[in-house]
PDB file of N, CA and C in Angstrom:
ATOM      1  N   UNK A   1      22.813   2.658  -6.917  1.00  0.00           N
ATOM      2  CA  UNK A   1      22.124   1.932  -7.960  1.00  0.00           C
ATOM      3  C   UNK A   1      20.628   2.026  -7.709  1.00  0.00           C
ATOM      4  N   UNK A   2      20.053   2.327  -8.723  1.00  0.00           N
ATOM      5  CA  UNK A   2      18.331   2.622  -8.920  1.00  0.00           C
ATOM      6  C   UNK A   2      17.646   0.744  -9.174  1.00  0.00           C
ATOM      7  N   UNK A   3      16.720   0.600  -8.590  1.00  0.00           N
ATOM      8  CA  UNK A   3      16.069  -0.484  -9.328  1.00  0.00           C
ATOM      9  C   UNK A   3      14.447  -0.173  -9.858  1.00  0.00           C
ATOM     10  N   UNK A   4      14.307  -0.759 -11.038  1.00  0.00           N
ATOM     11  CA  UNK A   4      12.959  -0.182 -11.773  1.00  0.00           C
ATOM     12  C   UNK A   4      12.422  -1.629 -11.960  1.00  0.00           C
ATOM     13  N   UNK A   5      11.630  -1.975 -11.378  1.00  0.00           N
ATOM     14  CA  UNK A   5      10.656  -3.386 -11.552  1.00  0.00           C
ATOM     15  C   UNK A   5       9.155  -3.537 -12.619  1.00  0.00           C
ATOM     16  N   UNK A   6       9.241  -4.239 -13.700  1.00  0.00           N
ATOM     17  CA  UNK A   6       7.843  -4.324 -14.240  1.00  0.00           C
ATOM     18  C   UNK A   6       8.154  -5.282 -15.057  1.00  0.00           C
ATOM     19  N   UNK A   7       6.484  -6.124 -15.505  1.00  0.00           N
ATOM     20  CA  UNK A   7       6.471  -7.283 -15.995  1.00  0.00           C
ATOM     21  C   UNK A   7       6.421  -6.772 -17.754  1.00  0.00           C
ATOM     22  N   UNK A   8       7.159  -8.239 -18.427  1.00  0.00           N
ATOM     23  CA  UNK A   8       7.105  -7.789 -19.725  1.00  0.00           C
ATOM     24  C   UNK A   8       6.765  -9.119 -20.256  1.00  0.00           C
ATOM     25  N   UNK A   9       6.717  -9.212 -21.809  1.00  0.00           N
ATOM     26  CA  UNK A   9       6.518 -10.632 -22.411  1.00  0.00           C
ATOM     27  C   UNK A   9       7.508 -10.032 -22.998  1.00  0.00           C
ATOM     28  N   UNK A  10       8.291 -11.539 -23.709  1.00  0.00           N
ATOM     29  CA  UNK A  10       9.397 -11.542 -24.768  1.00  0.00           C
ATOM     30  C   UNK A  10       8.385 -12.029 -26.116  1.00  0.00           C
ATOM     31  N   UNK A  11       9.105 -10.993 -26.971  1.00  0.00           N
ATOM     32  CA  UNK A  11       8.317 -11.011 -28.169  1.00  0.00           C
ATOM     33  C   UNK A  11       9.760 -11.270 -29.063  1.00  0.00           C
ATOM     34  N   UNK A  12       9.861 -12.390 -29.824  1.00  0.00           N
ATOM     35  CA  UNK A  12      11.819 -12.496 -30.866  1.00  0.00           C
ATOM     36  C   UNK A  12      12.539 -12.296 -30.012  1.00  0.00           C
ATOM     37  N   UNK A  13      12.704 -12.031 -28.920  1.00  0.00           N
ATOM     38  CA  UNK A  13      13.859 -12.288 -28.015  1.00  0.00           C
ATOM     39  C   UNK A  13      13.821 -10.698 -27.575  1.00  0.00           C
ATOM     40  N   UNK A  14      13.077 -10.143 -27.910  1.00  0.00           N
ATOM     41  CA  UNK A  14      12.798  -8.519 -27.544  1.00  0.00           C
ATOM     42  C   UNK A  14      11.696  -7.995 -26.587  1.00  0.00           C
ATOM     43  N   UNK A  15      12.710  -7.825 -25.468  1.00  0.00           N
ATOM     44  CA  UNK A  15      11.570  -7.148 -24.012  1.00  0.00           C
ATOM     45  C   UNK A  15      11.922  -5.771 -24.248  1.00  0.00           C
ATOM     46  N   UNK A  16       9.906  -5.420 -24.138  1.00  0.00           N
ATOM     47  CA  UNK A  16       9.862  -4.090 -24.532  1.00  0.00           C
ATOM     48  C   UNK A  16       9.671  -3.419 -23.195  1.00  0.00           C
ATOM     49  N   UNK A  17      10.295  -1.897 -23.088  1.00  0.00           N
ATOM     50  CA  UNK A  17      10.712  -1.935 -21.656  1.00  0.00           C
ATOM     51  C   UNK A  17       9.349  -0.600 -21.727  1.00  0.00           C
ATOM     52  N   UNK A  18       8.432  -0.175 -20.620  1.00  0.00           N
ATOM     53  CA  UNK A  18       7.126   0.048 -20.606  1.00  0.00           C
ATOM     54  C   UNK A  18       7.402   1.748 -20.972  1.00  0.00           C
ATOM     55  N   UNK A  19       6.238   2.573 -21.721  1.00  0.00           N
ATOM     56  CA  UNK A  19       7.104   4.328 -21.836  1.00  0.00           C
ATOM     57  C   UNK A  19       7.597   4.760 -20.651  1.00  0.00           C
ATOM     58  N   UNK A  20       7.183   4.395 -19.382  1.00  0.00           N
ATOM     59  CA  UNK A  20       6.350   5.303 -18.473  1.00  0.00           C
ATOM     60  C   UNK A  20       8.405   5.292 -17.810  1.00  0.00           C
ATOM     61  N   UNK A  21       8.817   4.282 -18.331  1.00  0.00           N
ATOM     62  CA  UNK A  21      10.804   3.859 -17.596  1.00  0.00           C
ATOM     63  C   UNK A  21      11.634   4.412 -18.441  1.00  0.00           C
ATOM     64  N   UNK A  22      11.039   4.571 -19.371  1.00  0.00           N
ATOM     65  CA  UNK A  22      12.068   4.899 -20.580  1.00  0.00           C
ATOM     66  C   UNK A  22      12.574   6.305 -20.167  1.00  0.00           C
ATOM     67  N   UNK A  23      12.277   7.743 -19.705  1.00  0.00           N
ATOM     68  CA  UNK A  23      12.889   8.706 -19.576  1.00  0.00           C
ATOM     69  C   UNK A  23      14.465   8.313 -18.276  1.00  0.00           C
ATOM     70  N   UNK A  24      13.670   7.251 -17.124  1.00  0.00           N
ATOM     71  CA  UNK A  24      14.279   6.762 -16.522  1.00  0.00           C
ATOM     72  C   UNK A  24      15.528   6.284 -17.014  1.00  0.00           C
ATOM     73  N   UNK A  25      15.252   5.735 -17.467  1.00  0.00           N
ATOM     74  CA  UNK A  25      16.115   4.353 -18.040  1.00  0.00           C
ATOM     75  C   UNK A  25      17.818   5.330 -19.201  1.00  0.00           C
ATOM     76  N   UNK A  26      16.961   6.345 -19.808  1.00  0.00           N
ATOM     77  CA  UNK A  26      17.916   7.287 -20.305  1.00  0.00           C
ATOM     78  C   UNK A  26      19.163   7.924 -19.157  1.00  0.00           C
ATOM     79  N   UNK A  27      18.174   8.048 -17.969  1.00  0.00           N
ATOM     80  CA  UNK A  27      19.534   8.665 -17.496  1.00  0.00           C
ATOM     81  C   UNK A  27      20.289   8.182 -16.771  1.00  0.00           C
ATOM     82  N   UNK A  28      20.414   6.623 -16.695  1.00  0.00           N
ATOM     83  CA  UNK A  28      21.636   5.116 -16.564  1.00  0.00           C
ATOM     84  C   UNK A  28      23.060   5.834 -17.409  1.00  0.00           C
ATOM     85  N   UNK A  29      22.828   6.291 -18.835  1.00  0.00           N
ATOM     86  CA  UNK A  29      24.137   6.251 -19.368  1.00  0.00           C
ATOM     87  C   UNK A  29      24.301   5.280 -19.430  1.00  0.00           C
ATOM     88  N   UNK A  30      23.212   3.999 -20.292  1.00  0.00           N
ATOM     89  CA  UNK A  30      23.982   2.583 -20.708  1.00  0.00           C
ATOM     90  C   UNK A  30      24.212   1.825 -19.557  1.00  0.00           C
ATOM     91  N   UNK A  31      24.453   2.239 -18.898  1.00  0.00           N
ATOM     92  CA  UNK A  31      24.695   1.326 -17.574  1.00  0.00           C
ATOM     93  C   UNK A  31      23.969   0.931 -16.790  1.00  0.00           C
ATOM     94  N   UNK A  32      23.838  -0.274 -17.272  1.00  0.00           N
ATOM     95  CA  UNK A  32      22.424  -1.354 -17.297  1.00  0.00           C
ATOM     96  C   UNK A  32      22.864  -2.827 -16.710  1.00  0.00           C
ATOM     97  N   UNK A  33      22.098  -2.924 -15.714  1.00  0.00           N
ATOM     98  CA  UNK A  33      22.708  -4.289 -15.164  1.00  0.00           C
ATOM     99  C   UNK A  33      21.178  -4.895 -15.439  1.00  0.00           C
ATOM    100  N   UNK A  34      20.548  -6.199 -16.203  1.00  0.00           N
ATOM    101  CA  UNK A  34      19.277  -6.762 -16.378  1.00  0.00           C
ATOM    102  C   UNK A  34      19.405  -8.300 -15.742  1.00  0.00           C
ATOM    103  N   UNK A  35      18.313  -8.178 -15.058  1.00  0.00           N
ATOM    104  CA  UNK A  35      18.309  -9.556 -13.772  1.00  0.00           C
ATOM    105  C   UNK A  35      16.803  -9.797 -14.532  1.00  0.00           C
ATOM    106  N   UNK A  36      16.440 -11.211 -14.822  1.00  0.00           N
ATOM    107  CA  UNK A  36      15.621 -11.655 -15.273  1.00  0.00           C
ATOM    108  C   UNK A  36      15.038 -12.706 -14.494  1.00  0.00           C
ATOM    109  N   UNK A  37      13.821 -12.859 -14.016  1.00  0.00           N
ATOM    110  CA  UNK A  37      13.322 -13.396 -13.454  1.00  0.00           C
ATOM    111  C   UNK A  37      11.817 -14.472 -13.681  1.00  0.00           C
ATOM    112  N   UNK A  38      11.896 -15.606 -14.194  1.00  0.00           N
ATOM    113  CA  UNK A  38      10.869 -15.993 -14.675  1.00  0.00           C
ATOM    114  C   UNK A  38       9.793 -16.817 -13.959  1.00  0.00           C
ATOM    115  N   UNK A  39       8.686 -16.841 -14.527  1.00  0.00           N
ATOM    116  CA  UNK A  39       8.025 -18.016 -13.514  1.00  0.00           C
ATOM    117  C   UNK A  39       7.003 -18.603 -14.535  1.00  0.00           C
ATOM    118  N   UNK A  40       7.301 -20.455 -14.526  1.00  0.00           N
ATOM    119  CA  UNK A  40       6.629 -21.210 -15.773  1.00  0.00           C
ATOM    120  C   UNK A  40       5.020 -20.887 -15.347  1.00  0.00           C
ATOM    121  N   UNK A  41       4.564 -21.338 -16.242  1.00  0.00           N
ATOM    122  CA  UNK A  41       3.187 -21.776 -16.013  1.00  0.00           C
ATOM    123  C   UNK A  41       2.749 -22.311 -14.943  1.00  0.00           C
ATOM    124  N   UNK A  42       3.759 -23.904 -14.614  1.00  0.00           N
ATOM    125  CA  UNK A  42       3.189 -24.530 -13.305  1.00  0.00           C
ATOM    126  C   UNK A  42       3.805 -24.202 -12.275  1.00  0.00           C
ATOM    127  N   UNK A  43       4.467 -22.667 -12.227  1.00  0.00           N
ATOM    128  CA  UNK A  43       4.804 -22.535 -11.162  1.00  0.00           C
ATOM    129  C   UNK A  43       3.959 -21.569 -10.312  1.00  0.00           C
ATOM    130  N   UNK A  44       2.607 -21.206 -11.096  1.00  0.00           N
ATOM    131  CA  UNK A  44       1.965 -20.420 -10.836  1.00  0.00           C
ATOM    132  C   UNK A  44       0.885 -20.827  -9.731  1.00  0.00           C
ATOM    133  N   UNK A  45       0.819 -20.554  -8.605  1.00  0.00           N
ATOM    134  CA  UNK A  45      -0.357 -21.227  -7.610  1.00  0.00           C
ATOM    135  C   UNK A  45      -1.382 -20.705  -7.981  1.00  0.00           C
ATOM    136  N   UNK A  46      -2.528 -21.837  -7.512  1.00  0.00           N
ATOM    137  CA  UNK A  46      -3.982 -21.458  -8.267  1.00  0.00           C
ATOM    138  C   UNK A  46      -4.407 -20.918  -6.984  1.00  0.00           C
ATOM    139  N   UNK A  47      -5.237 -19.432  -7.366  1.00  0.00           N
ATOM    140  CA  UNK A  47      -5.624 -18.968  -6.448  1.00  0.00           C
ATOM    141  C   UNK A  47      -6.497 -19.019  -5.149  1.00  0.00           C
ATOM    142  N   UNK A  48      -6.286 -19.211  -4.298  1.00  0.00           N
ATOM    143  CA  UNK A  48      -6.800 -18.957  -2.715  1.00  0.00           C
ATOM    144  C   UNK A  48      -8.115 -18.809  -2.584  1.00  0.00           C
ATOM    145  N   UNK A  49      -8.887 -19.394  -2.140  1.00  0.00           N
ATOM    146  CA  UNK A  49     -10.305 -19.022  -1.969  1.00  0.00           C
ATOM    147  C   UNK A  49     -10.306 -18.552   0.038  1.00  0.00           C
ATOM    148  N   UNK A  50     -11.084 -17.471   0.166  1.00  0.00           N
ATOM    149  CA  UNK A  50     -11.030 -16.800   1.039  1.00  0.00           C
ATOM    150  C   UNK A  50     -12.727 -17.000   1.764  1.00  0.00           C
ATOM    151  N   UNK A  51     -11.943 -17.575   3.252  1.00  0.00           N
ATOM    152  CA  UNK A  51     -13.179 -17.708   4.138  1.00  0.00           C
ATOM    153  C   UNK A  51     -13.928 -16.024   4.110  1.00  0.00           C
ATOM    154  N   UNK A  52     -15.423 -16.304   3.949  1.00  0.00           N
ATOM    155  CA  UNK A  52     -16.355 -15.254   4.141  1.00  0.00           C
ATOM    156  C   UNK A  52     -16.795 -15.456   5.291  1.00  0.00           C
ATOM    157  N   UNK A  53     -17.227 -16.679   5.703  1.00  0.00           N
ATOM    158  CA  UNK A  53     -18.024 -16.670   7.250  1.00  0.00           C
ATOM    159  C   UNK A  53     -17.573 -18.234   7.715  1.00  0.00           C
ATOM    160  N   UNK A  54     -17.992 -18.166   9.107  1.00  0.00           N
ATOM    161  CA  UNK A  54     -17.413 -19.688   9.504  1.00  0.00           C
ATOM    162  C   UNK A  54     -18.651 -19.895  10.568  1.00  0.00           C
ATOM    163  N   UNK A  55     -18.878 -21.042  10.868  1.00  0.00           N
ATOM    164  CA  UNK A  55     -20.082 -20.974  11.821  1.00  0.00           C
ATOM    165  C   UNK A  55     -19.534 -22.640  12.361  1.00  0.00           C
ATOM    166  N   UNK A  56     -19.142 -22.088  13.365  1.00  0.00           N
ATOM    167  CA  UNK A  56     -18.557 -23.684  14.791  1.00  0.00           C
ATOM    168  C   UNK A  56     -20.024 -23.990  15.457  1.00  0.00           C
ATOM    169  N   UNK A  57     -20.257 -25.047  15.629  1.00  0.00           N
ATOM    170  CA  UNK A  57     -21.311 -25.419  16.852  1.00  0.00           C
ATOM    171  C   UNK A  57     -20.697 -25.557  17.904  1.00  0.00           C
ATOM    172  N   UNK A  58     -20.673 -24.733  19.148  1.00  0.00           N
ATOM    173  CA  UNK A  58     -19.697 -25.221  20.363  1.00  0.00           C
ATOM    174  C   UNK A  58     -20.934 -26.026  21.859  1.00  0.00           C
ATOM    175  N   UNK A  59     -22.248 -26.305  21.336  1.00  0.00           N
ATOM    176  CA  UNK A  59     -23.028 -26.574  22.447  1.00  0.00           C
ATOM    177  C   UNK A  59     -22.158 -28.385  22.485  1.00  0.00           C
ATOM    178  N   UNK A  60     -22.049 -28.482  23.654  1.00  0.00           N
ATOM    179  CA  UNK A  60     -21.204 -29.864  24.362  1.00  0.00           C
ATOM    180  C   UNK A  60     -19.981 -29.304  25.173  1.00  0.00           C
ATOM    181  N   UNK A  61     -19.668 -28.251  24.439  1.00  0.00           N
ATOM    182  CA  UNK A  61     -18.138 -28.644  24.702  1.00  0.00           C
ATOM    183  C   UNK A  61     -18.467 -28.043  26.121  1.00  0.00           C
ATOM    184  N   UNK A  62     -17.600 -28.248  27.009  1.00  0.00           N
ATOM    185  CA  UNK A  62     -17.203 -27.311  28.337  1.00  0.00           C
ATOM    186  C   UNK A  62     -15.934 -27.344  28.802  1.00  0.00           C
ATOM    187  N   UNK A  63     -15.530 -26.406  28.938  1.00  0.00           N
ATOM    188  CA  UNK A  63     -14.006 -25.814  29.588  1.00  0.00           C
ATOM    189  C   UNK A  63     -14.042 -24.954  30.629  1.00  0.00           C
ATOM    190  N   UNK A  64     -12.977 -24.471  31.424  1.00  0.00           N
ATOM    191  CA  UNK A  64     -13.213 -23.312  31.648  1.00  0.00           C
ATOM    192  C   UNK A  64     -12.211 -23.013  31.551  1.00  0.00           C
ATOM    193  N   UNK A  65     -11.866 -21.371  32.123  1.00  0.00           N
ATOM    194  CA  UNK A  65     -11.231 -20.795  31.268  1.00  0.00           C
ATOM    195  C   UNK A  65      -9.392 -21.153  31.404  1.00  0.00           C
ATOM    196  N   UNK A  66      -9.103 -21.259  33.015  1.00  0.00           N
ATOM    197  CA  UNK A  66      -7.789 -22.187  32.970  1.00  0.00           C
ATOM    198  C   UNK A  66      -7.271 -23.300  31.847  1.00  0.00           C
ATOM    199  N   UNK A  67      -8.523 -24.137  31.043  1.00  0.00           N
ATOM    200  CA  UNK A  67      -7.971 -25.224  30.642  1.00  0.00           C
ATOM    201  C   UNK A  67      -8.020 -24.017  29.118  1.00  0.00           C
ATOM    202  N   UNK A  68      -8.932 -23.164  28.768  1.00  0.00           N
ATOM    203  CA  UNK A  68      -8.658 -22.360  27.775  1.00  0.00           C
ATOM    204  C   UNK A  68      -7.293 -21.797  27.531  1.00  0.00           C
ATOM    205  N   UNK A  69      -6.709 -21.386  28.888  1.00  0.00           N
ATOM    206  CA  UNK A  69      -5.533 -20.198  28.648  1.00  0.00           C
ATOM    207  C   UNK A  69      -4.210 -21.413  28.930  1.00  0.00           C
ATOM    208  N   UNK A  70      -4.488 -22.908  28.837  1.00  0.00           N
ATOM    209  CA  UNK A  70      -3.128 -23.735  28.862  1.00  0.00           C
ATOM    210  C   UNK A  70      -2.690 -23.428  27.451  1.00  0.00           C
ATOM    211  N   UNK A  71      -2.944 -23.245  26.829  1.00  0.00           N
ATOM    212  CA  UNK A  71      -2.142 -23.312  25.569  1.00  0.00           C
ATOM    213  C   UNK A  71      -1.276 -22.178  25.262  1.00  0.00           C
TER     214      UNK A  71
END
């Protein structure tokens, strides 16, 4: 069994399947198993904001390196 993955909208109850599958999709011979997979609106996570730089002040602290490598 082949699997072909891509996103579609339902338009009347009609998912249009993309050109680029369709030669694909011909040579099933009908034999079509369709797994549908949805995701609402609020299931959508709002996107991630990504550290660019981080800047620690470490003047106080003191360790050395034994109490560093307990963990």
């Amino acid at each position: 069994m082949q699997a072909i993955e891509f996103t579609a909208k339902v338009k009347d109850g009609i998912i249009e399947i993309p050109k680029e599958h369709l030669q694909e999709i011909k040579g099933f011979q009908n034999n079509l198993r369709i797994i549908i997979l949805g995701e609402s609106q609020q299931e959508k996570s709002p996107q991630k904001k990504k550290i660019t730089s981080l800047n620690i002040d470490t003047q106080g602290l003191h360790f050395d390196r034994d109490e560093a490598n307990e963990r």
